[in-house]
N, C-alpha and C. Protein backbone atom coordinates (compact mmCIF):
# COMPACT_ATOMS: atom_id res chain seq x y z
N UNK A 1 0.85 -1.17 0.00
CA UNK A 1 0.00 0.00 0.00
C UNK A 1 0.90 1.24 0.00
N UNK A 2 0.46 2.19 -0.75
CA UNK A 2 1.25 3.48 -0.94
C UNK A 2 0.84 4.15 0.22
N UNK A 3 1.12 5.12 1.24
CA UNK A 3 0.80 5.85 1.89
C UNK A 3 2.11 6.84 1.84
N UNK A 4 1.19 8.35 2.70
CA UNK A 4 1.68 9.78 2.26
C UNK A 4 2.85 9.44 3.62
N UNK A 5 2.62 8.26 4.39
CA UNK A 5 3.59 8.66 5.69
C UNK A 5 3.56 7.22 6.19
N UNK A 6 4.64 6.44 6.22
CA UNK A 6 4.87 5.38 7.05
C UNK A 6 5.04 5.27 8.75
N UNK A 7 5.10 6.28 9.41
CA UNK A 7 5.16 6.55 10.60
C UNK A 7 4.27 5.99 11.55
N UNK A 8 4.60 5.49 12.81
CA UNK A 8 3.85 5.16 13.50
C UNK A 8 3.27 5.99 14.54
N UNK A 9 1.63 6.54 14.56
CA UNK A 9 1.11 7.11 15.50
C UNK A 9 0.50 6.99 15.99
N UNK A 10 1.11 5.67 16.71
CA UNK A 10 0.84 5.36 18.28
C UNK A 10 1.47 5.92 19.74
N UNK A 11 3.38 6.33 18.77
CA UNK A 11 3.53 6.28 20.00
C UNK A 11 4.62 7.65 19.50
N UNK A 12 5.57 7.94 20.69
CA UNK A 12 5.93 9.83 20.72
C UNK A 12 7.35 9.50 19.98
N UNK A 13 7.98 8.12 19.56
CA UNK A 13 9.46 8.04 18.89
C UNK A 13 8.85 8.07 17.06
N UNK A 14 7.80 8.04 16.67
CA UNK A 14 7.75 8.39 15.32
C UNK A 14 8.97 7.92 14.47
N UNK A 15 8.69 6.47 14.85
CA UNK A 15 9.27 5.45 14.16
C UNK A 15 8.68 5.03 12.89
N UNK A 16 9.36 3.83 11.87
CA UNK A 16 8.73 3.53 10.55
C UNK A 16 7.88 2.46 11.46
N UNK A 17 6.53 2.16 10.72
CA UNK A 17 5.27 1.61 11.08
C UNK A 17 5.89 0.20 10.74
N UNK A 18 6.76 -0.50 11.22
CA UNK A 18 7.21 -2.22 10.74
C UNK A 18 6.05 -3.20 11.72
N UNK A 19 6.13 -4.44 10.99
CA UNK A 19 5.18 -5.26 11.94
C UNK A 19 6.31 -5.18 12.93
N UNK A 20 7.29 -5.82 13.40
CA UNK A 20 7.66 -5.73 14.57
C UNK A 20 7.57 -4.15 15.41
N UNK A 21 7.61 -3.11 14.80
CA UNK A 21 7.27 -1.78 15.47
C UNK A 21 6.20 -2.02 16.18
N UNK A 22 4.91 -2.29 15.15
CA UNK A 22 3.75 -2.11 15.44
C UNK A 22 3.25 -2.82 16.88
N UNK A 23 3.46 -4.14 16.37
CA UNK A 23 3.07 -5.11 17.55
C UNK A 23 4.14 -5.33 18.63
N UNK A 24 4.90 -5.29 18.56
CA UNK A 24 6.36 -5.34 19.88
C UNK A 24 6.58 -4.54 20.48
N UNK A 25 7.49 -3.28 19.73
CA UNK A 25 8.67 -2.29 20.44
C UNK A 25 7.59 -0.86 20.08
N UNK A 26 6.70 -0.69 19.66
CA UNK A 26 5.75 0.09 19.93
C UNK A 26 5.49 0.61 21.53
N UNK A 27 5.48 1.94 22.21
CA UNK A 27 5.27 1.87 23.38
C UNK A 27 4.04 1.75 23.95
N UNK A 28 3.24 2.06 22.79
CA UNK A 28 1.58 1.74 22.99
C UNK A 28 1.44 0.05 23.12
N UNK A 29 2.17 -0.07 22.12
CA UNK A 29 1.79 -1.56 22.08
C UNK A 29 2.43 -2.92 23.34
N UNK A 30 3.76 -1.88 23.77
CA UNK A 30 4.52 -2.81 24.82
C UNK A 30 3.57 -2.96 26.10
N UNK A 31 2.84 -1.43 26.22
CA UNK A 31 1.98 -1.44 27.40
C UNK A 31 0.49 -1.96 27.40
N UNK A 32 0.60 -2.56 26.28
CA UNK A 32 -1.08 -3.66 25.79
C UNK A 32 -0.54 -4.58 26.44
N UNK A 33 0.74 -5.33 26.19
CA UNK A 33 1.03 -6.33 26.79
C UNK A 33 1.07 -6.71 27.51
N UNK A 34 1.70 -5.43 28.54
CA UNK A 34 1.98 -5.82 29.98
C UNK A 34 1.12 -5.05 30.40
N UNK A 35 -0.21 -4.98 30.08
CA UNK A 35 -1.10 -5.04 30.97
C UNK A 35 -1.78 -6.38 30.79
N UNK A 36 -1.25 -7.44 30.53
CA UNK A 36 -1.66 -8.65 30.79
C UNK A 36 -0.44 -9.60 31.46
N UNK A 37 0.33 -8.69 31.25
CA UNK A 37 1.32 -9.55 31.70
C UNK A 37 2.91 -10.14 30.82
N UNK A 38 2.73 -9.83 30.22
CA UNK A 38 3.84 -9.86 28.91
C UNK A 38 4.35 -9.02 28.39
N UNK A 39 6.09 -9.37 28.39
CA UNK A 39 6.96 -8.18 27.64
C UNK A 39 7.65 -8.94 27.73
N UNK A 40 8.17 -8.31 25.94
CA UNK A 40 9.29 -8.82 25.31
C UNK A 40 10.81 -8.07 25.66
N UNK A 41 11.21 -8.46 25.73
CA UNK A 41 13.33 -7.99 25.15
C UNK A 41 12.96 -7.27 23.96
N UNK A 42 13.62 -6.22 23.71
CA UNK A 42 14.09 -5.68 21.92
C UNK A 42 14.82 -6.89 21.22
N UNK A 43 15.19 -7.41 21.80
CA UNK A 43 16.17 -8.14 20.74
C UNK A 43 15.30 -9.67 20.53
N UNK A 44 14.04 -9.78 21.31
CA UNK A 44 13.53 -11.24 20.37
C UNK A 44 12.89 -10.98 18.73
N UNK A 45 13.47 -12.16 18.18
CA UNK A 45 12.71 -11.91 16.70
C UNK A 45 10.91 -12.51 17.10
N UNK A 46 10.39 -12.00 16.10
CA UNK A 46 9.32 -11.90 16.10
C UNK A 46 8.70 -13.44 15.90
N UNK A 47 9.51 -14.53 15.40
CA UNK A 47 9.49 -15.69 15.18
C UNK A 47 9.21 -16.65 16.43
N UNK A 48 9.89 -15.86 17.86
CA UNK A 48 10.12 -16.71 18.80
C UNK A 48 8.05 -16.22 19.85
N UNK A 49 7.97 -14.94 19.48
CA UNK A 49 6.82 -14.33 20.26
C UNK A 49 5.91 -14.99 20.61
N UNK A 50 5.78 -15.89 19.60
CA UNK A 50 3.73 -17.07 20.06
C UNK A 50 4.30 -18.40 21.38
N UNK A 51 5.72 -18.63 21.71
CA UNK A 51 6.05 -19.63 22.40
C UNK A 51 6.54 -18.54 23.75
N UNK A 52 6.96 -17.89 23.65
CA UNK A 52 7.48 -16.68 24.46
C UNK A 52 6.47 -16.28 25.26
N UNK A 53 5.09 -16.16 24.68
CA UNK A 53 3.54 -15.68 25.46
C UNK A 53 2.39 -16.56 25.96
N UNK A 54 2.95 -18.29 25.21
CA UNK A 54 2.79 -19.91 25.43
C UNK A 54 3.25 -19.78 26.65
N UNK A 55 4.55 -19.52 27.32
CA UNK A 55 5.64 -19.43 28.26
C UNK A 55 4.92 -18.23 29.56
N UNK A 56 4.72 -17.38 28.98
CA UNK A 56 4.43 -16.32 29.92
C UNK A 56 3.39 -16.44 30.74
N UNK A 57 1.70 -16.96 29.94
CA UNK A 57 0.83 -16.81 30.49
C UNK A 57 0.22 -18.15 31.00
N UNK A 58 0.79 -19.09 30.05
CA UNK A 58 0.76 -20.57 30.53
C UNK A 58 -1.23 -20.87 30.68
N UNK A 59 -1.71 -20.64 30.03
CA UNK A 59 -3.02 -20.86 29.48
C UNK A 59 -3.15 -21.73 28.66
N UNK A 60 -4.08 -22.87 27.92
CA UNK A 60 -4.48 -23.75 27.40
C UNK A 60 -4.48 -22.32 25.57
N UNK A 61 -5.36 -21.48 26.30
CA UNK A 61 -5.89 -20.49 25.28
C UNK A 61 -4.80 -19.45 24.36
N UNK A 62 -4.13 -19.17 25.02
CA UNK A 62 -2.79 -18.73 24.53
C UNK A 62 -3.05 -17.75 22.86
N UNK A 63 -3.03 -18.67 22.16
CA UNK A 63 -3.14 -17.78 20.73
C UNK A 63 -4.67 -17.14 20.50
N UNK A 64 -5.34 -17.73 21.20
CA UNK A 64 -6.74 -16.67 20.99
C UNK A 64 -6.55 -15.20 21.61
N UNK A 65 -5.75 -15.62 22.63
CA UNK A 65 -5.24 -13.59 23.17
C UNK A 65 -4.09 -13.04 22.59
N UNK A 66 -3.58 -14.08 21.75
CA UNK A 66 -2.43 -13.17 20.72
C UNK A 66 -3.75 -12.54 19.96
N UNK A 67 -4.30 -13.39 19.18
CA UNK A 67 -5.19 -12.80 17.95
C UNK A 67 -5.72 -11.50 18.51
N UNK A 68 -6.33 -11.65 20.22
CA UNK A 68 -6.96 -10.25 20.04
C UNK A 68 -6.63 -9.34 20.74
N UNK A 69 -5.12 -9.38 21.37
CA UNK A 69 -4.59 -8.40 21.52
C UNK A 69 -3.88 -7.62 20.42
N UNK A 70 -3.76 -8.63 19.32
CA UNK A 70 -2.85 -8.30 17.89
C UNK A 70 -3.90 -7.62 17.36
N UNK A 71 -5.22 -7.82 17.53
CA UNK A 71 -6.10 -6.73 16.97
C UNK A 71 -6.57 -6.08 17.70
N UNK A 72 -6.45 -5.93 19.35
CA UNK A 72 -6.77 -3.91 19.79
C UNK A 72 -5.44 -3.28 19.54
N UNK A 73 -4.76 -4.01 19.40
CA UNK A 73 -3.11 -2.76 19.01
C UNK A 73 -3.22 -2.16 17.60
């Protein structure tokens, strides 16, 4: 998609809008997390995140609160 501005405005570092921005190192988005309880390191790849939050919250349910925390962020 073409857009006039790749920037992310969520949060006050007006960073490029990357999926890892968006959903990770976002500060809007770090504090979705850990208001459940989860935070990442900067340095995990985005590959390791669905076993990382498997790990964290230790729920049966696990990827149904990725899905919808990945969609209020």
């Amino acid at each position: 998609m073409i857009l006039h501005s790749y920037t992310c405005e969520l949060c006050i570092l007006q960073r490029e809008e990357t999926l890892r921005h968006l959903f990770l190192r976002c500060n809007f988005a770090k504090s979705c997390w850990q208001s459940i309880g989860v935070s990442f390191p900067n340095t995990m790849f985005p590959t390791r995140v669905v076993s990382h939050v498997k790990r964290s919250l230790q729920l049966p349910f696990y990827m149904e609160i990725i899905i919808i925390m990945s969609w209020c962020i």
